[in-house]
Protein backbone atom coordinates (compact mmCIF):
# COMPACT_ATOMS: atom_id res chain seq x y z
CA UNK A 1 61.00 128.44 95.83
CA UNK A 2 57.24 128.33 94.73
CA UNK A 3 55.68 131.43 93.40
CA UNK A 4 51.97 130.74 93.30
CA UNK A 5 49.18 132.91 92.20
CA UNK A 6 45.45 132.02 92.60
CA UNK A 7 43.73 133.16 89.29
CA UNK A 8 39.84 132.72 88.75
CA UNK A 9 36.63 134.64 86.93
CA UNK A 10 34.18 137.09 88.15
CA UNK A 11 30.98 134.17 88.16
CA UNK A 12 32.98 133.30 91.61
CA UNK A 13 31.56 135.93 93.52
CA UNK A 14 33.53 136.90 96.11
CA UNK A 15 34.03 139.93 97.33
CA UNK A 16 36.34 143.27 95.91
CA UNK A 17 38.17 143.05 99.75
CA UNK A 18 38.59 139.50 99.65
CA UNK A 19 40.22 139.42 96.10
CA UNK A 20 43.01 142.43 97.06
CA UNK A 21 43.26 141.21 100.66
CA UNK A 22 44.13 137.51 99.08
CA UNK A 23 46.49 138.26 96.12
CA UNK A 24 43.40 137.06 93.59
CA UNK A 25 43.56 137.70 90.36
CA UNK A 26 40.22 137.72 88.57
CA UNK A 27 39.11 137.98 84.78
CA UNK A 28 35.67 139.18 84.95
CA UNK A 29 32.72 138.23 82.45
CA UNK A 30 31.60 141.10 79.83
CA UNK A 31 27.51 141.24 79.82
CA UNK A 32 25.31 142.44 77.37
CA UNK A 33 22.07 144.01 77.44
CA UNK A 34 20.69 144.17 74.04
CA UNK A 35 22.71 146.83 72.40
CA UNK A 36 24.95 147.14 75.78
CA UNK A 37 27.89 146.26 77.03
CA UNK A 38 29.28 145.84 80.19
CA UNK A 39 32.12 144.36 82.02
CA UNK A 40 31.31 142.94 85.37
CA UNK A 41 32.85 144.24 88.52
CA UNK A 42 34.38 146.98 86.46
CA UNK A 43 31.91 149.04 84.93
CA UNK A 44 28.63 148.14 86.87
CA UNK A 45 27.94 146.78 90.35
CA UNK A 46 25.62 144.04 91.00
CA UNK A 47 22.86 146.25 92.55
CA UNK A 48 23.47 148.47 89.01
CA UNK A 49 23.32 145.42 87.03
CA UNK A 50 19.90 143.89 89.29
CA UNK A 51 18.16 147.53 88.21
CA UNK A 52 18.79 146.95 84.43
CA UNK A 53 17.65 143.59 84.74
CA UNK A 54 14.43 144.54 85.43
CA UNK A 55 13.72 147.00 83.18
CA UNK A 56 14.96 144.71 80.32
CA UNK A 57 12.31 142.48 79.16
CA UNK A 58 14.80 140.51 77.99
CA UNK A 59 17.32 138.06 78.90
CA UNK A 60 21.20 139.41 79.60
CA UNK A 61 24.27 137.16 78.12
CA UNK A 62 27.57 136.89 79.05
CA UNK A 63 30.67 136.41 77.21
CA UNK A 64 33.17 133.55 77.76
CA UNK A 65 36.81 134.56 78.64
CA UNK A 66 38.61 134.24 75.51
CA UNK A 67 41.78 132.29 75.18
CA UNK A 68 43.49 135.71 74.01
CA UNK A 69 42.48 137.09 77.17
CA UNK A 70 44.14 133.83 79.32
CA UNK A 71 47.37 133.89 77.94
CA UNK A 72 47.83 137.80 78.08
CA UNK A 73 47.28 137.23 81.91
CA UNK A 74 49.48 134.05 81.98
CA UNK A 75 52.18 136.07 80.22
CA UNK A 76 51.80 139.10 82.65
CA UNK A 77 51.71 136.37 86.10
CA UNK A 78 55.14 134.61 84.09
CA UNK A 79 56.77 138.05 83.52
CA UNK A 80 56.27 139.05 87.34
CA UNK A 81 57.98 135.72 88.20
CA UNK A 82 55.14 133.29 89.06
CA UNK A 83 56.79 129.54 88.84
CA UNK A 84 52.58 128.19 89.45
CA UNK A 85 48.96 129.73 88.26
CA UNK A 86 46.00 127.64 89.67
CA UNK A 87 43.13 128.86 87.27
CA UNK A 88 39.89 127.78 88.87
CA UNK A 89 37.50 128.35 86.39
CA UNK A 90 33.32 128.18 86.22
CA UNK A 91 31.72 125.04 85.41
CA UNK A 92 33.10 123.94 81.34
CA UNK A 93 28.72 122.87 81.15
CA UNK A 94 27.96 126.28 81.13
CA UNK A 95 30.15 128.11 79.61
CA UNK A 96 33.72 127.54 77.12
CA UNK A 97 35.72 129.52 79.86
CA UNK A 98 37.26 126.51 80.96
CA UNK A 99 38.52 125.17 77.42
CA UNK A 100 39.24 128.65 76.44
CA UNK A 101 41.85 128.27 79.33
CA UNK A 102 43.45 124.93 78.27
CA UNK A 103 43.68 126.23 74.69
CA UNK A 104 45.49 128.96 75.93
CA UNK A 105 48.00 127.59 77.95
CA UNK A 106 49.30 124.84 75.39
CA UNK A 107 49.46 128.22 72.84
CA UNK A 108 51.35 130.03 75.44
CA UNK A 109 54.16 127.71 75.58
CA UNK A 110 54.31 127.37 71.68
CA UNK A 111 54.62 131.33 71.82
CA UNK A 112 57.09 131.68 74.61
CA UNK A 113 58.83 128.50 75.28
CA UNK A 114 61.29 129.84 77.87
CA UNK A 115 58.36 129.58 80.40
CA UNK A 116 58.44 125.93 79.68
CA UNK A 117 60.33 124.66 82.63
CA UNK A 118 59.78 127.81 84.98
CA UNK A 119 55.64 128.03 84.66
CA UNK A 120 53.30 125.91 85.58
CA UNK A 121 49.45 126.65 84.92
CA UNK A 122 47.55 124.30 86.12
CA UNK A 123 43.70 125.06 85.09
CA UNK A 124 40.92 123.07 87.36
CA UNK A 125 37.53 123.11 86.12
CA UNK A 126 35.18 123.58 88.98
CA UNK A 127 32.20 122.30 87.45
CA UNK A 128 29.92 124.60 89.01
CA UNK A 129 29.30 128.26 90.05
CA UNK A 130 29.02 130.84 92.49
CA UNK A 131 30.00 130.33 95.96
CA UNK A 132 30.91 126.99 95.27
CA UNK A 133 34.08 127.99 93.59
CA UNK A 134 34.29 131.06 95.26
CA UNK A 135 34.64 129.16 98.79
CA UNK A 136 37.58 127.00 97.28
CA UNK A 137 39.09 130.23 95.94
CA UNK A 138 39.52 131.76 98.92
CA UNK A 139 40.74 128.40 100.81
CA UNK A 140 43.50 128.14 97.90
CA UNK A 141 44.61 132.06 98.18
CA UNK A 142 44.57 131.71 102.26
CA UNK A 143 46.80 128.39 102.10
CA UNK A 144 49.13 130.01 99.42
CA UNK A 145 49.49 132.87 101.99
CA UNK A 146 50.14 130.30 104.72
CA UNK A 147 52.88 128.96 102.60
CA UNK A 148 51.43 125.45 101.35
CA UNK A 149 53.06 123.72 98.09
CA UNK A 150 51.09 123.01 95.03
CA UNK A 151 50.27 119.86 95.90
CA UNK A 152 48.50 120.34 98.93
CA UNK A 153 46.56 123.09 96.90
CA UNK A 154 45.55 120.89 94.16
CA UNK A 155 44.40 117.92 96.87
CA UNK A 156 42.64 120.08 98.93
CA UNK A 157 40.52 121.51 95.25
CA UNK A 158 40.03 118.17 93.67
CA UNK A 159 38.26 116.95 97.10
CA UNK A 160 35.79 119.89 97.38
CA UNK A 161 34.84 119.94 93.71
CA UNK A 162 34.18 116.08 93.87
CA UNK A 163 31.46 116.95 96.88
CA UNK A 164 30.56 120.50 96.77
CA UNK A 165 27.61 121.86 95.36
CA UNK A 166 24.94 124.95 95.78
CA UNK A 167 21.34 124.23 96.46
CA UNK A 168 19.26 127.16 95.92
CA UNK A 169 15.47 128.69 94.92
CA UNK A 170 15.09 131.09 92.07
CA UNK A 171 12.04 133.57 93.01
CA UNK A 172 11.43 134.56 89.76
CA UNK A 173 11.50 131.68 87.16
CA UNK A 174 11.88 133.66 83.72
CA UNK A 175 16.01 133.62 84.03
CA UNK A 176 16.21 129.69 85.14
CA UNK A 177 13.65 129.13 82.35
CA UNK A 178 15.45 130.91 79.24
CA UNK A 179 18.97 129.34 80.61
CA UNK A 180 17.21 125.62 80.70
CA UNK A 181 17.88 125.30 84.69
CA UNK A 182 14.41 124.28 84.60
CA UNK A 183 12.44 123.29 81.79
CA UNK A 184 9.44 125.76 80.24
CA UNK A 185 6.71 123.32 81.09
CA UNK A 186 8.28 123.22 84.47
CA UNK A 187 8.07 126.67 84.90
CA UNK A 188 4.92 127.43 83.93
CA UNK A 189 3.22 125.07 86.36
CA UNK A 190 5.74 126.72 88.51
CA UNK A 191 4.06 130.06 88.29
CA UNK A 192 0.33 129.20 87.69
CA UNK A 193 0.43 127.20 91.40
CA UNK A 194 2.93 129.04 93.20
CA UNK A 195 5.62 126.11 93.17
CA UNK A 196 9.09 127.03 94.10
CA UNK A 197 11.60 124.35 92.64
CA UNK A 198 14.93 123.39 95.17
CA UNK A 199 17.80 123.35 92.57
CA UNK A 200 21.13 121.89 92.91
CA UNK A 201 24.13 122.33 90.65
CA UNK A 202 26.52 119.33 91.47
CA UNK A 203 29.46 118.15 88.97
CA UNK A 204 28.26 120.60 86.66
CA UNK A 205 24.85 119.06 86.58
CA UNK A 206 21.45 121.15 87.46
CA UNK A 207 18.92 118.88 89.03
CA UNK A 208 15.43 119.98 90.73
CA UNK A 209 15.45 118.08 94.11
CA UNK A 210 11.87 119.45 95.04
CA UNK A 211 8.98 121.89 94.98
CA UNK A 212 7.56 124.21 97.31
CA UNK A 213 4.03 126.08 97.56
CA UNK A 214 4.88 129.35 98.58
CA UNK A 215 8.10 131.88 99.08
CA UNK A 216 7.63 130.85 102.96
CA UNK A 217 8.61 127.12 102.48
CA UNK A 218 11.67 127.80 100.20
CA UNK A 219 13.81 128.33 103.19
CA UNK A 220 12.77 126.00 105.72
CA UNK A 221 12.79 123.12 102.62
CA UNK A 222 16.58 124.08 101.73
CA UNK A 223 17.55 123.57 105.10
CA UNK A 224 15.90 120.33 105.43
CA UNK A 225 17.86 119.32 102.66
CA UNK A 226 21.40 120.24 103.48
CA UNK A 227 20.98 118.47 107.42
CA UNK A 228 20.34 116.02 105.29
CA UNK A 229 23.10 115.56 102.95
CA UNK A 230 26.27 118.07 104.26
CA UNK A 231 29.13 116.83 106.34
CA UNK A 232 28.58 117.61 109.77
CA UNK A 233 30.34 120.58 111.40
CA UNK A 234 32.08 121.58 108.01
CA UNK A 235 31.88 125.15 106.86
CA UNK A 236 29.51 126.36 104.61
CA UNK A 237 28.60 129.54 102.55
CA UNK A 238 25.07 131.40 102.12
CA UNK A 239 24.46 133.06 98.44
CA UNK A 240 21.79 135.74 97.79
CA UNK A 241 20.68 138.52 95.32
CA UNK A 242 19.01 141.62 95.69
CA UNK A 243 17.12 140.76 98.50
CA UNK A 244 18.65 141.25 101.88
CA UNK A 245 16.32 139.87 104.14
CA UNK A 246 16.33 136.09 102.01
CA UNK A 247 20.19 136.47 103.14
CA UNK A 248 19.57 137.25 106.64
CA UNK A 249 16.57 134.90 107.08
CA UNK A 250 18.46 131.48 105.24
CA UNK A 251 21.82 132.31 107.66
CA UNK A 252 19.53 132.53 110.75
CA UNK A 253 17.81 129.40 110.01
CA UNK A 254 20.77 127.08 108.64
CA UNK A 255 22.77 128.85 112.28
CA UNK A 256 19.72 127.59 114.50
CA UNK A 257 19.61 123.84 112.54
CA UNK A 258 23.66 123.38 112.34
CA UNK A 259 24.46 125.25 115.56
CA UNK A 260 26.90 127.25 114.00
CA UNK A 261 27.56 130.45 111.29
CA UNK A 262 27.85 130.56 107.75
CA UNK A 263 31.75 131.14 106.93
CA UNK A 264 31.27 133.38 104.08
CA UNK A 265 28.00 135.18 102.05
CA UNK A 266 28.47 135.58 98.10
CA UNK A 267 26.12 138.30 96.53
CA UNK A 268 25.86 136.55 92.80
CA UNK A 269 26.85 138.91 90.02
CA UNK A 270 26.19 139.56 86.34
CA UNK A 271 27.24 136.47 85.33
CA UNK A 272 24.96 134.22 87.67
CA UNK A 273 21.70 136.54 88.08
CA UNK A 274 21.73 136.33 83.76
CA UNK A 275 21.15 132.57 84.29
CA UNK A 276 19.02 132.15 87.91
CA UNK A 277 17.38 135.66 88.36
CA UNK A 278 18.93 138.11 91.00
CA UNK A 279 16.22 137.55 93.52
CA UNK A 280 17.82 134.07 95.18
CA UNK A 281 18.97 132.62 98.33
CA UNK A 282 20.40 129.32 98.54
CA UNK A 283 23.38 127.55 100.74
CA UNK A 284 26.92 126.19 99.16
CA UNK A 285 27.92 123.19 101.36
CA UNK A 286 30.29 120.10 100.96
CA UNK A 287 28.26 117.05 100.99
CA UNK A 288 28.24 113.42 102.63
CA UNK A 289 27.82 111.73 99.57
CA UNK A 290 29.15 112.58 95.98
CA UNK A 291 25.65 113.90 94.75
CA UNK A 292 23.90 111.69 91.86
């Protein structure tokens, strides 16, 4: 009988009670802050972490997980018995996580081939962040709880990562700047006019859909977008920062267009707010259309 275990990183963003309620084992990011370290979700929470930020002039990094770091947890999962790992991982265009992972599993069964035929570690490259692998997460640990072979698993992952993406606005455009989310020229307009750019991260891929005048239009424009281009009546997920009341405001509005809730909220952590800012709101939805 099938043994599965869902296995992800911290850049997923879900919550501490969803990952013990749902049997998730995550391998969180390490940050650093000039001459700081820090490992996310461990030693610093993401209001901590939001503080720091800005009183660094700087811009934080994060650390890939390391393909030591994989295969002691693919050892550990194999020793308790595990016959599957499903290793969703963030986006391989942003960081090495991902090949990191597939190093580490051929070098696990060269180190311990008696796994060989009882492990099987399949690693799935979400190709993108946040919420949008955080929502698929959380589908794959509820359907291993509901009993559901591997197969089913894997189908049901391969079709949301082919059609899901975020689509979000950065407030502050220093952090999408420095990580190249937007380009310097871009952002400089940006803040001399007031423009707000719409972002989407599909197949790994960040694109700037529009711009706004104004913190008032962000919303209103974001929600254009995704009656636009989501599925009708499929779930969909609401990601913020710091800032409450963007959270409260985007779920109202995308409840009143769609006629219907948000499924689940995902507060980005260290390892997003070093690349988009902490001060975001944006919506993580499956759409009609493979985005271009």
């Amino acid at each position: 009988m099938a043994k599965i275990r869902i296995l992800t990183d911290s850049a997923c963003d879900i919550t501490d009670e969803q990952e013990k309620s749902l049997n998730i084992r995550i391998i969180p990011f390490k940050i650093s802050v000039g001459d700081e370290s820090y490992v996310s979700r461990v030693d610093i929470s993401n209001e901590q972490f939001y503080e720091i930020m800005d009183s660094y002039e700087g811009i934080p990094t994060t650390a890939q997980v390391t393909a030591f770091e994989y295969a002691e947890v693919f050892l550990e999962l194999a020793e308790q018995g595990y016959t599957d790992i499903i290793n969703i991982t963030i986006s391989s265009t942003g960081s090495n996580t991902y090949n990191n992972a597939m190093l580490a599993k051929k070098q696990f069964f060269e180190e311990n081939p008696q796994y060989k035929n009882r492990l099987k570690i399949h690693n799935i490259d979400s190709r993108n962040y946040t919420g949008v692998y955080g929502m698929a997460v959380i589908q794959a640990a509820q359907k291993v709880q509901r009993g559901a072979p591997v197969k089913e698993i894997l189908a049901y992952l391969q079709d949301w990562f082919d059609s899901a993406y975020v689509l979000f606005a950065a407030y502050n455009l220093k952090y999408a700047k420095k990580s190249g989310r937007i380009s310097c020229a871009a952002a400089f307009v940006g803040e001399v006019l007031g423009l707000k750019p719409i972002l989407r991260i599909a197949q790994g891929v960040s694109k700037t859909l529009d711009k706004v005048r104004g913190e008032k239009a962000v919303i209103p424009k974001i929600a254009d977008i995704c009656e636009a281009e989501m599925i009708p009546k499929t779930p969909y997920g609401i990601m913020w920062g710091s800032d409450a009341a963007l959270r409260d405001e985007m779920a109202q509005v995308m409840t009143k267009r769609l006629g219907y809730p948000p499924v689940e909220f995902f507060q980005v952590g260290a390892a997003v707010a070093c690349n988009a800012g902490h001060r975001v709101t944006g919506v993580v939805l499956k759409a009609l259309n493979k985005p271009d």
